[in-house]
C-alpha atoms as a PDB file:
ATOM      1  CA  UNK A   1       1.861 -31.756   6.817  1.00  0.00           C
ATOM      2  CA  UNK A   2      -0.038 -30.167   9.973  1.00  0.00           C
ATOM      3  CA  UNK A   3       0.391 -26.968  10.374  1.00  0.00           C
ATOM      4  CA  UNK A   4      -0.273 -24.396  13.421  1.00  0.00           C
ATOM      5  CA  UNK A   5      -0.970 -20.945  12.520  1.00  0.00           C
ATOM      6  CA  UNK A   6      -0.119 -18.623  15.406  1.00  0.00           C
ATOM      7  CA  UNK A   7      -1.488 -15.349  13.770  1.00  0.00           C
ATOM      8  CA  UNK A   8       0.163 -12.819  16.685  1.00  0.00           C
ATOM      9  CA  UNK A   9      -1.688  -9.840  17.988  1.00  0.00           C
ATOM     10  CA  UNK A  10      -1.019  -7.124  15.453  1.00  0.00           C
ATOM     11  CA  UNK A  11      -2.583  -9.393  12.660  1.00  0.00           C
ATOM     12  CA  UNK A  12      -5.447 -10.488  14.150  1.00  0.00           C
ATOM     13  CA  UNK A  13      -6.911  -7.082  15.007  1.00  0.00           C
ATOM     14  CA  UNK A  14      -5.383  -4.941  12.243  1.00  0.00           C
ATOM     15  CA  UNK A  15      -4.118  -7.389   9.606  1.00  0.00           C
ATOM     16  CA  UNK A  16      -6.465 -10.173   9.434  1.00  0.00           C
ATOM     17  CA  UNK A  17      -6.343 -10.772   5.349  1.00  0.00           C
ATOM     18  CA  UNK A  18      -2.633 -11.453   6.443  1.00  0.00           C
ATOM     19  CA  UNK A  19      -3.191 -14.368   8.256  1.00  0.00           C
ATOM     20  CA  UNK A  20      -5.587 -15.880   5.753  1.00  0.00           C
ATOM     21  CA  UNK A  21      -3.169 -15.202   2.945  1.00  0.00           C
ATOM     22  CA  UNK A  22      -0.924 -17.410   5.177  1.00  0.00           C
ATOM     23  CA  UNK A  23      -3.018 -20.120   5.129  1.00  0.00           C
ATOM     24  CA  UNK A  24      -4.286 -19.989   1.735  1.00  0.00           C
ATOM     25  CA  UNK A  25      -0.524 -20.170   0.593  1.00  0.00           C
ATOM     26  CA  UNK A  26       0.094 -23.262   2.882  1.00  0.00           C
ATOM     27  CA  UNK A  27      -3.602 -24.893   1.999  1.00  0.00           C
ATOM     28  CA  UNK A  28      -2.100 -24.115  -1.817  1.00  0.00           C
ATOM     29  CA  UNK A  29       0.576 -26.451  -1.068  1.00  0.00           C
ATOM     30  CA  UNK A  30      -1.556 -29.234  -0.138  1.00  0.00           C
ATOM     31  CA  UNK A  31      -1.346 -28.861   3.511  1.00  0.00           C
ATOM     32  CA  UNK A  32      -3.615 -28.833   6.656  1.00  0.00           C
ATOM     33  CA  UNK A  33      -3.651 -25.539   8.624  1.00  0.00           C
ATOM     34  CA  UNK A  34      -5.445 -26.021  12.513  1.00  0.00           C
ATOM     35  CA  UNK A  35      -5.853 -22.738  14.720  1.00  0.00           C
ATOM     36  CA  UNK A  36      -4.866 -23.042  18.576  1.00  0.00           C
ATOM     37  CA  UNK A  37      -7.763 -21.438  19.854  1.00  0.00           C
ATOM     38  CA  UNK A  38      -6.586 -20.279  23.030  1.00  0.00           C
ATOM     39  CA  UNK A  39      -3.735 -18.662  21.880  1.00  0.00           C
ATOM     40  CA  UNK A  40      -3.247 -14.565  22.177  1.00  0.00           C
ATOM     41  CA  UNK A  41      -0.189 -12.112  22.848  1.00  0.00           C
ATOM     42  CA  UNK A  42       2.833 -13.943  22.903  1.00  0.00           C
ATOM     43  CA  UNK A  43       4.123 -11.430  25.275  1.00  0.00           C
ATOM     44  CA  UNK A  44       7.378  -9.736  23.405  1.00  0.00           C
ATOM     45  CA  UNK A  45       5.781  -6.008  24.560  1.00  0.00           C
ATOM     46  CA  UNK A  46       6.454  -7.292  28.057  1.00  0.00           C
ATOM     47  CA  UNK A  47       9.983  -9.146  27.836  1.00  0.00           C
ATOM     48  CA  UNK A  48      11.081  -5.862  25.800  1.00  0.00           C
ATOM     49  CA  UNK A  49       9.707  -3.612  28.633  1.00  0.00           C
ATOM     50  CA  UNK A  50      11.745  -5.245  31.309  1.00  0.00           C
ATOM     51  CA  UNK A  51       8.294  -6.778  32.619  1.00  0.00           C
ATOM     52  CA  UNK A  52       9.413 -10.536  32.867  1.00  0.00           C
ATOM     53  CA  UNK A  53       7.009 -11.550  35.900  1.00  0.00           C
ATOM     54  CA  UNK A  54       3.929 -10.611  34.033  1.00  0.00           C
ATOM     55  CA  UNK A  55       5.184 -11.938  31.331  1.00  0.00           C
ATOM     56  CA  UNK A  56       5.145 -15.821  32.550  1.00  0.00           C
ATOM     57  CA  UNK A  57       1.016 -16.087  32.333  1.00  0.00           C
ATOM     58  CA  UNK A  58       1.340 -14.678  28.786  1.00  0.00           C
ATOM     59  CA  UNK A  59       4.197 -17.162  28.376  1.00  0.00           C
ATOM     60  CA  UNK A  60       2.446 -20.125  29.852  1.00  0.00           C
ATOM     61  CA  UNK A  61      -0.658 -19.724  28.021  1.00  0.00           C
ATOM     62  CA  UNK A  62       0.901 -19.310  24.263  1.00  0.00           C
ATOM     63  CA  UNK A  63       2.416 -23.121  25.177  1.00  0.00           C
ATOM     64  CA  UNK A  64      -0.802 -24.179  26.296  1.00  0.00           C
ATOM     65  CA  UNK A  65      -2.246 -23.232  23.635  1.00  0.00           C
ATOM     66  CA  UNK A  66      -0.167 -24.677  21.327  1.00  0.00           C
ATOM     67  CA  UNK A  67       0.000 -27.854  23.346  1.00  0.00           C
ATOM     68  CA  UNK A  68      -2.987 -28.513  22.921  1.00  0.00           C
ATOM     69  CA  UNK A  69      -3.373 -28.832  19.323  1.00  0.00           C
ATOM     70  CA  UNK A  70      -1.409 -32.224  17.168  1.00  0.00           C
ATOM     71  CA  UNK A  71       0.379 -30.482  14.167  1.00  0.00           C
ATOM     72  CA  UNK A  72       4.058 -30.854  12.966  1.00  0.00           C
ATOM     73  CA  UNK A  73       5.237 -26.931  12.667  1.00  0.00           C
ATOM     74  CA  UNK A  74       3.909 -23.923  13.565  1.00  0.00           C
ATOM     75  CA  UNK A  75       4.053 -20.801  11.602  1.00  0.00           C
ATOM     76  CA  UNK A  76       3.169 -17.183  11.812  1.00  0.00           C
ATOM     77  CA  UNK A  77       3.178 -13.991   9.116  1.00  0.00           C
ATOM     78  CA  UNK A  78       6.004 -12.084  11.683  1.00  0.00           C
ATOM     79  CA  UNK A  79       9.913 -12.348  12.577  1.00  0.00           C
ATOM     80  CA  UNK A  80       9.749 -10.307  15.849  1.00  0.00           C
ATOM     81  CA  UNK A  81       6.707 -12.870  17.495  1.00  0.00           C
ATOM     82  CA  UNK A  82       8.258 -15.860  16.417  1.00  0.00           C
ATOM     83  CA  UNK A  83      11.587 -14.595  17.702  1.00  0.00           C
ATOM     84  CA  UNK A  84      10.087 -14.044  20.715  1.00  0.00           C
ATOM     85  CA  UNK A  85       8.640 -17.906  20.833  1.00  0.00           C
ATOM     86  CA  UNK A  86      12.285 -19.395  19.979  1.00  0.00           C
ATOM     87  CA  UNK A  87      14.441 -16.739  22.017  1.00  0.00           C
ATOM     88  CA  UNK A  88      12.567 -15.168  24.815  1.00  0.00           C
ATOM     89  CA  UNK A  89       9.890 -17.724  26.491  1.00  0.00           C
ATOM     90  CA  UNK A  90      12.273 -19.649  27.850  1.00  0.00           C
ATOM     91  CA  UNK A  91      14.407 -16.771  29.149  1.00  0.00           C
ATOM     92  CA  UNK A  92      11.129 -15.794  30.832  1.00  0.00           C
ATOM     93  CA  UNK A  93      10.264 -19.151  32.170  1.00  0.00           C
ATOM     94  CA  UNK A  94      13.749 -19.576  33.428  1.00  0.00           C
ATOM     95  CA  UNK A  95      13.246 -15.903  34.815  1.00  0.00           C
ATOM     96  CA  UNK A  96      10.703 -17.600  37.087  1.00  0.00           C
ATOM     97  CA  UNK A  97      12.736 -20.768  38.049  1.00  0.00           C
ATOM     98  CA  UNK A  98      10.437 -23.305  35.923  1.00  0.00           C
ATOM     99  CA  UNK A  99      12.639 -25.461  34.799  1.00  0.00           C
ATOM    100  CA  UNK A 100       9.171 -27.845  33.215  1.00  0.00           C
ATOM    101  CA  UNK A 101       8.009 -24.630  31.810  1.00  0.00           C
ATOM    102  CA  UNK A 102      11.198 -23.762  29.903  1.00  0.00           C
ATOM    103  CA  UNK A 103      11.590 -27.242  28.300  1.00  0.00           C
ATOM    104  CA  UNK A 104       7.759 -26.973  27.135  1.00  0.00           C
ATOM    105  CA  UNK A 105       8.690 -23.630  26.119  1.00  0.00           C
ATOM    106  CA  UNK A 106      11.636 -24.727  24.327  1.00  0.00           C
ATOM    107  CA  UNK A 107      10.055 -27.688  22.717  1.00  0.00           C
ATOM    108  CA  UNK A 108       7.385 -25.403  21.190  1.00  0.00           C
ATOM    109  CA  UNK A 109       9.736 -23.331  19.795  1.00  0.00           C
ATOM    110  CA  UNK A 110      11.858 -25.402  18.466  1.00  0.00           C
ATOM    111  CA  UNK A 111       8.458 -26.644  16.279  1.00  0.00           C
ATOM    112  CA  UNK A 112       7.846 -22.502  15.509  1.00  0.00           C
ATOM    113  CA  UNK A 113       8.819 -21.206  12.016  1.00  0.00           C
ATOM    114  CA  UNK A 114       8.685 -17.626  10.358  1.00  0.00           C
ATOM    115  CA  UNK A 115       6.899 -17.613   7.573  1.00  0.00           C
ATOM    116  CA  UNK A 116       9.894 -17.637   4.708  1.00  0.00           C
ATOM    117  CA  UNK A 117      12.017 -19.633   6.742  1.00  0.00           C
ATOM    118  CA  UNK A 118       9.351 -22.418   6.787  1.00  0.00           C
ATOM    119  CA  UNK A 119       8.524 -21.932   3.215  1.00  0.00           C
ATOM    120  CA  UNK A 120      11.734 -22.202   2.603  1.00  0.00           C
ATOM    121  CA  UNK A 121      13.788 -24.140   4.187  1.00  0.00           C
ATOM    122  CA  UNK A 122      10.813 -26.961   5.544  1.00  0.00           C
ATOM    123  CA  UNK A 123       8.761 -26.900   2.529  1.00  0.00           C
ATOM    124  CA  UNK A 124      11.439 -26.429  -0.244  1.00  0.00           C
ATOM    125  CA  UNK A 125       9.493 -23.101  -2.219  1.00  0.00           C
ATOM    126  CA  UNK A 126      12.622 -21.640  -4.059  1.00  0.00           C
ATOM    127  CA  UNK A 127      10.341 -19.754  -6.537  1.00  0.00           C
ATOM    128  CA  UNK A 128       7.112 -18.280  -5.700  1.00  0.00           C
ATOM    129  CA  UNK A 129       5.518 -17.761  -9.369  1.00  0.00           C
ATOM    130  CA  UNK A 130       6.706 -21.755 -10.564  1.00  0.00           C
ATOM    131  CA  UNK A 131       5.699 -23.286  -7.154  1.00  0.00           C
ATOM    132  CA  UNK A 132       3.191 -21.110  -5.582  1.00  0.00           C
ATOM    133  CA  UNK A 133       1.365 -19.455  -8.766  1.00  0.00           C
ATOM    134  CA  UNK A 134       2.507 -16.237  -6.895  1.00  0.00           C
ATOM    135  CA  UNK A 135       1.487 -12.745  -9.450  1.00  0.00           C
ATOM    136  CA  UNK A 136       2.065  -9.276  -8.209  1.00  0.00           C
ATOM    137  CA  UNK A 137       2.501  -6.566 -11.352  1.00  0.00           C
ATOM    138  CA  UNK A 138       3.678  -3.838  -9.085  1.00  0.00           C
ATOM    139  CA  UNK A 139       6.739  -1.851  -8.613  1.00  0.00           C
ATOM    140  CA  UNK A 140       7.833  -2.606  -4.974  1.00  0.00           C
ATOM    141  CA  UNK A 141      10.750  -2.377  -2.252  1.00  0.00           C
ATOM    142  CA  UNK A 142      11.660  -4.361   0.485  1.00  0.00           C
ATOM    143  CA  UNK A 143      12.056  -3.671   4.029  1.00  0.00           C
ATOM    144  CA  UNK A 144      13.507  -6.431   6.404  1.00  0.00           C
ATOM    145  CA  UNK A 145      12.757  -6.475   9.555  1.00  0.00           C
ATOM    146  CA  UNK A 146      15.435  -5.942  12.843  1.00  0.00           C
ATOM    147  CA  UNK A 147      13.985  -9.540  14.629  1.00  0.00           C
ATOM    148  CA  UNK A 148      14.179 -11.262  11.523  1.00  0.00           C
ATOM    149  CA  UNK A 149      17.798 -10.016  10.584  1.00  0.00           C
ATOM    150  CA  UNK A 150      19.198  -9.965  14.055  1.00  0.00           C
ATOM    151  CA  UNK A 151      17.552 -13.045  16.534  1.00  0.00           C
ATOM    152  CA  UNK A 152      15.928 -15.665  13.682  1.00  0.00           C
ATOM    153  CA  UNK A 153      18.650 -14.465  11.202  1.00  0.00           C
ATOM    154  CA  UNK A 154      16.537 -15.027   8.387  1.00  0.00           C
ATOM    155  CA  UNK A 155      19.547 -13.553   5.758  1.00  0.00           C
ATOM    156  CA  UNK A 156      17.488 -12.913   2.673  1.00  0.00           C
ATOM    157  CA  UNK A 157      15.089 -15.617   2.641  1.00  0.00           C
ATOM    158  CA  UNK A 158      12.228 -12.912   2.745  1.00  0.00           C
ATOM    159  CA  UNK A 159      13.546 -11.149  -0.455  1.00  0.00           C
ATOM    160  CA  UNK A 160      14.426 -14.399  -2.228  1.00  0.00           C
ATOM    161  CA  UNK A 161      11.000 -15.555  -2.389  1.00  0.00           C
ATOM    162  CA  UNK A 162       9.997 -12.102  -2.767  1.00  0.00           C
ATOM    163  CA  UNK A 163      12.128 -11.544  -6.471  1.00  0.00           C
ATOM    164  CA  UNK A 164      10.445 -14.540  -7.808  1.00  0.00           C
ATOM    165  CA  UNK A 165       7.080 -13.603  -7.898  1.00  0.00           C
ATOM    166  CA  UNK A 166       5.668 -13.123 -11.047  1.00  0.00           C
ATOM    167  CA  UNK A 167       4.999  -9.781 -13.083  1.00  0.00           C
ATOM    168  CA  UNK A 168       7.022  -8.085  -9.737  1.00  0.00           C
ATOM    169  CA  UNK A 169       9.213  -5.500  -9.878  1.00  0.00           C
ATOM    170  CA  UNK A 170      12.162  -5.191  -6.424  1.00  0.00           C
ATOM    171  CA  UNK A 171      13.949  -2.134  -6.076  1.00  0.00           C
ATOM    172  CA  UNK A 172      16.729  -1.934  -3.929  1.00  0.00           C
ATOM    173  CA  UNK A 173      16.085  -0.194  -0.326  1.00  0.00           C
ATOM    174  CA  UNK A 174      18.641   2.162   0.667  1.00  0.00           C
ATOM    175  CA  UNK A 175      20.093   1.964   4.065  1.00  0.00           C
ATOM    176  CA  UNK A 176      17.779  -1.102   4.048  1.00  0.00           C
ATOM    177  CA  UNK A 177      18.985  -2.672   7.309  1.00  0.00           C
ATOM    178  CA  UNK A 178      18.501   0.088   9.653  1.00  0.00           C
ATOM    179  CA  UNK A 179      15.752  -0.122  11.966  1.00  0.00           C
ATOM    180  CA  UNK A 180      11.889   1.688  11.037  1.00  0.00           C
ATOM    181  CA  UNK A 181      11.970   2.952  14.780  1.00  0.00           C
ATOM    182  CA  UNK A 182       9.032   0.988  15.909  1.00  0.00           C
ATOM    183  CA  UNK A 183      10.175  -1.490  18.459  1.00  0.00           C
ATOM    184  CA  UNK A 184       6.742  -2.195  20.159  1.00  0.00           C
ATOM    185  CA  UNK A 185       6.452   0.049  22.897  1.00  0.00           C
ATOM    186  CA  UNK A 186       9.792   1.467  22.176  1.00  0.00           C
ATOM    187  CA  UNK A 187       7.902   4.158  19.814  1.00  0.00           C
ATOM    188  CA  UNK A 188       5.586   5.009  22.697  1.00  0.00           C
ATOM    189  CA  UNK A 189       8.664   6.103  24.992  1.00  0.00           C
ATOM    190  CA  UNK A 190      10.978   7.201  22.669  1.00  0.00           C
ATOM    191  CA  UNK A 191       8.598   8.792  19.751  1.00  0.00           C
ATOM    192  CA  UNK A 192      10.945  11.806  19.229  1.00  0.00           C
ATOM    193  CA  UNK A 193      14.327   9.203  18.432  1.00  0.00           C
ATOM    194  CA  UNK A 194      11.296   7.034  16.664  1.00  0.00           C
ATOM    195  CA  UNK A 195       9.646   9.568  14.378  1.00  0.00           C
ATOM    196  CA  UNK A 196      13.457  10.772  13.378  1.00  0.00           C
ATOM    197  CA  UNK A 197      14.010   6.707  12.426  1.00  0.00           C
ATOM    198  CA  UNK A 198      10.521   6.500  10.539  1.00  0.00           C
ATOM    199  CA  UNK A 199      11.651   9.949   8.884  1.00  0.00           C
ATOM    200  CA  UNK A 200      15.215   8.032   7.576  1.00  0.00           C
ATOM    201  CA  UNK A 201      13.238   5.150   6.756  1.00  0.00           C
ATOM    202  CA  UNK A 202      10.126   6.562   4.881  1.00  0.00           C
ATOM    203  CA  UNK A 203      12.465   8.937   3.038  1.00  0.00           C
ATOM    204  CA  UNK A 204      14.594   6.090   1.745  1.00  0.00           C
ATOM    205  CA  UNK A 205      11.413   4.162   0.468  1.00  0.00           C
ATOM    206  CA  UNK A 206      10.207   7.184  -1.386  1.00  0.00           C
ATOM    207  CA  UNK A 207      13.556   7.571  -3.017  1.00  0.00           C
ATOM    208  CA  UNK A 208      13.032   4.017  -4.972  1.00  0.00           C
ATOM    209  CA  UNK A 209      10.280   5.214  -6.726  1.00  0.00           C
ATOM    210  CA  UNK A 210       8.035   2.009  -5.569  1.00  0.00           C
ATOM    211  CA  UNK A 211       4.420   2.029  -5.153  1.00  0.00           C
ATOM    212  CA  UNK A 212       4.685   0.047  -2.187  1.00  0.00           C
ATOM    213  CA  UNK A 213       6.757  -1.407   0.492  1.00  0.00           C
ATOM    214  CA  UNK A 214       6.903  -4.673   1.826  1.00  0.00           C
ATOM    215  CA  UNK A 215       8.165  -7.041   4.639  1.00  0.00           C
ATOM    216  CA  UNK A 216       7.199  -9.598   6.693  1.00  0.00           C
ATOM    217  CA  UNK A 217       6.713  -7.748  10.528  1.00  0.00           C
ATOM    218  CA  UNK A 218       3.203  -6.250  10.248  1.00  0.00           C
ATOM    219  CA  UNK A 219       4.310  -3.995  13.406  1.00  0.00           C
ATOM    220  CA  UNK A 220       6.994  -2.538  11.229  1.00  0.00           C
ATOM    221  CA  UNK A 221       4.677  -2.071   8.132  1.00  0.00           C
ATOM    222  CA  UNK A 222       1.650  -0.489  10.254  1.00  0.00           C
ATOM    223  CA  UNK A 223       4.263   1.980  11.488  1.00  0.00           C
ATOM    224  CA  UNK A 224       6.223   2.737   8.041  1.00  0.00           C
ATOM    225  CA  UNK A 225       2.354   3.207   6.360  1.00  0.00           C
ATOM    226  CA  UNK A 226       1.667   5.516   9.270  1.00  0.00           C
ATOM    227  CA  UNK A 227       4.465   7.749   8.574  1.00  0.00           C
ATOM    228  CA  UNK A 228       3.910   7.475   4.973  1.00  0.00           C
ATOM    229  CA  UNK A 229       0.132   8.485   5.249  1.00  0.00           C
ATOM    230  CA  UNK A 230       1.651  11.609   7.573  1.00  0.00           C
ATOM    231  CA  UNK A 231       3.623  13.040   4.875  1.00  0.00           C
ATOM    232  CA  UNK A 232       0.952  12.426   2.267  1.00  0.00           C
ATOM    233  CA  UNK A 233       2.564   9.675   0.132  1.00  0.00           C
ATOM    234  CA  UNK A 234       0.714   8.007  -2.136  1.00  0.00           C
ATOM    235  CA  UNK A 235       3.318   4.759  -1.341  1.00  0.00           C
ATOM    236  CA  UNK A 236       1.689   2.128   1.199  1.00  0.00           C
ATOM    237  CA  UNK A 237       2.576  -0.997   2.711  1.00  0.00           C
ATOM    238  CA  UNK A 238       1.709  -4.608   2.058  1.00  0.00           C
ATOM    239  CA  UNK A 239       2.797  -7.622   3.695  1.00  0.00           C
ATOM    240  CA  UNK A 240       4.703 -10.561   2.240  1.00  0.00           C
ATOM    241  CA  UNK A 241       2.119 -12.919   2.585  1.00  0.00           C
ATOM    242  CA  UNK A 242      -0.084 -11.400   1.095  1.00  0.00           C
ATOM    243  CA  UNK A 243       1.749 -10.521  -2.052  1.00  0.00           C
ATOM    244  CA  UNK A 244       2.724 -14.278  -2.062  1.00  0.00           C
ATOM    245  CA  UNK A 245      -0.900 -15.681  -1.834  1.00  0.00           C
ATOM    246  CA  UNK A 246      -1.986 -12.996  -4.906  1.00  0.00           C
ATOM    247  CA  UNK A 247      -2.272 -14.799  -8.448  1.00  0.00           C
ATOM    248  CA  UNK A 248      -3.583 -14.214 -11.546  1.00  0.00           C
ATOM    249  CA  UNK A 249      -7.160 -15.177 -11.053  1.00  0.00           C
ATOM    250  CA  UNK A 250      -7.291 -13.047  -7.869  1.00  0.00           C
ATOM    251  CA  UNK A 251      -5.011 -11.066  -7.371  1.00  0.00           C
ATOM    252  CA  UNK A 252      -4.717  -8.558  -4.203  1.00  0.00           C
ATOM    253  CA  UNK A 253      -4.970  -4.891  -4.847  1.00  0.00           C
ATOM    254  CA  UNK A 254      -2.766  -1.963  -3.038  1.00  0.00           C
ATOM    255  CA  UNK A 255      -5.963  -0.487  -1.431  1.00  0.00           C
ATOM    256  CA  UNK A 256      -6.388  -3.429   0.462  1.00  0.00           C
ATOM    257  CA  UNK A 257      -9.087  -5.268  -1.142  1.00  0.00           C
ATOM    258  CA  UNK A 258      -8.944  -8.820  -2.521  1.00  0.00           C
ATOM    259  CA  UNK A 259     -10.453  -9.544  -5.991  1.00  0.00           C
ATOM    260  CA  UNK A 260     -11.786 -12.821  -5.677  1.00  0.00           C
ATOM    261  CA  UNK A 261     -14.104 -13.827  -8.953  1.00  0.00           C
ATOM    262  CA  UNK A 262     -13.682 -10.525 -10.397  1.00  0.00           C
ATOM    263  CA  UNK A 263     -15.774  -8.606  -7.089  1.00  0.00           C
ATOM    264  CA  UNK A 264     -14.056  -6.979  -4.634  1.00  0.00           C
ATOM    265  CA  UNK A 265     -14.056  -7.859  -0.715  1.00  0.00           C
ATOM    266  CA  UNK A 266     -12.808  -6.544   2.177  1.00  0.00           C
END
């Protein structure tokens, strides 16, 4: 199969090991991965904000983009961007009364998978130790994500795949459905109701006695490991994919370095 990788913003500046654990776990299964090149935000900070003018050039040029290239599916590493591809772009182009531009828009998205869902229900991976060598010896919790509960209702696809990786440990999150308080720019113009969310949130992960959490937004884990960091935890954040693409022979650390061969890189 041919497979797109749309990597989203937040992984591409601050998360790029992320994105190439994504393809190495979809190269792993024997497939092609291609990178639009012209792709970029896909313009959920602006849809959220009210801002659905300016959001139609962001719109237009994530289709484009992925117009451009031949592939089957497209993936990316993040609930709340891919919810934004299947639910918002062609509210947005319909916003502007393009009626080509929201079939185009709908056609992409319809070809636009999460990264569990398409593991999961495209590419059949029921367990990630048998079928993807997956090998994580750490004691971790879960954290799913509102977009990926709530719009691409994902159920517990994430944690599934997450439970069958080998040498893990999964504890239970407490109160695991309520929101981190991120919300893109929400936490920029509500940070007092956000930092009381994070505060609910971070206290619940320290409560399970994991070294780390995980999930499959990187917005959401940059802003739980933020809050975490703030109240000196030694608990940080790593993302599904990248726990997934770990193995025996090299296996990613919790300090963010990947062993490969034995040496450490960045």
């Amino acid at each position: 199969m041919r497979i797109a990788l749309f990597a989203t913003c937040i992984v591409d500046a601050m998360y790029p090991r992320t994105a190439r654990a994504t393809v190495a776990i979809l190269e792993r299964l024997g497939h092609e991965v291609v990178f639009p090149a012209g792709q970029a935000c896909c313009g959920q900070m602006h849809v959220n904000s009210g801002y659905l003018p300016e959001a139609v050039p962001v719109v237009r040029n994530h289709i484009e983009a992925f117009e451009s290239q031949d592939y089957d599916v497209a993936v990316a590493p993040s609930g709340s961007c891919v919810a934004s591809v299947k639910h918002q772009h062609a509210m947005v182009a319909r916003s502007c009364g393009d009626a080509a531009l929201e079939a185009r828009a709908e056609a992409v998205g319809a070809k636009t998978y999460e990264l569990s869902a398409l593991l999961t229900d495209v590419l059949g991976i029921t367990n990630a130790a048998e079928q993807l060598g997956s090998w994580f010896p750490h004691n971790v919790t879960y954290h799913p994500s509102c977009h990926g509960m709530r719009l691409l209702r994902l159920g517990d696809r994430q944690l599934n795949l997450l439970q069958t990786v080998g040498g893990i440990t999964v504890q239970p999150l407490p109160q695991a459905d309520q929101c981190c308080g991120f919300g893109g720019t929400f936490s920029m113009k509500n940070a007092d109701v956000s930092t009381a969310m994070l505060e609910d949130k971070t206290a619940n992960i320290r409560a399970t006695g994991a070294e780390l959490c995980s999930g499959g937004d990187a917005s959401c884990l940059l802003h739980i490991g933020g809050g975490l960091s703030r109240e000196g935890s030694s608990v940080t954040t790593l993302h599904l994919a990248d726990i997934l693409a770990s193995t025996r022979e090299n296996p990613v650390s919790v300090t963010g370095d990947v062993l490969v061969s034995g040496k450490a890189s960045r």
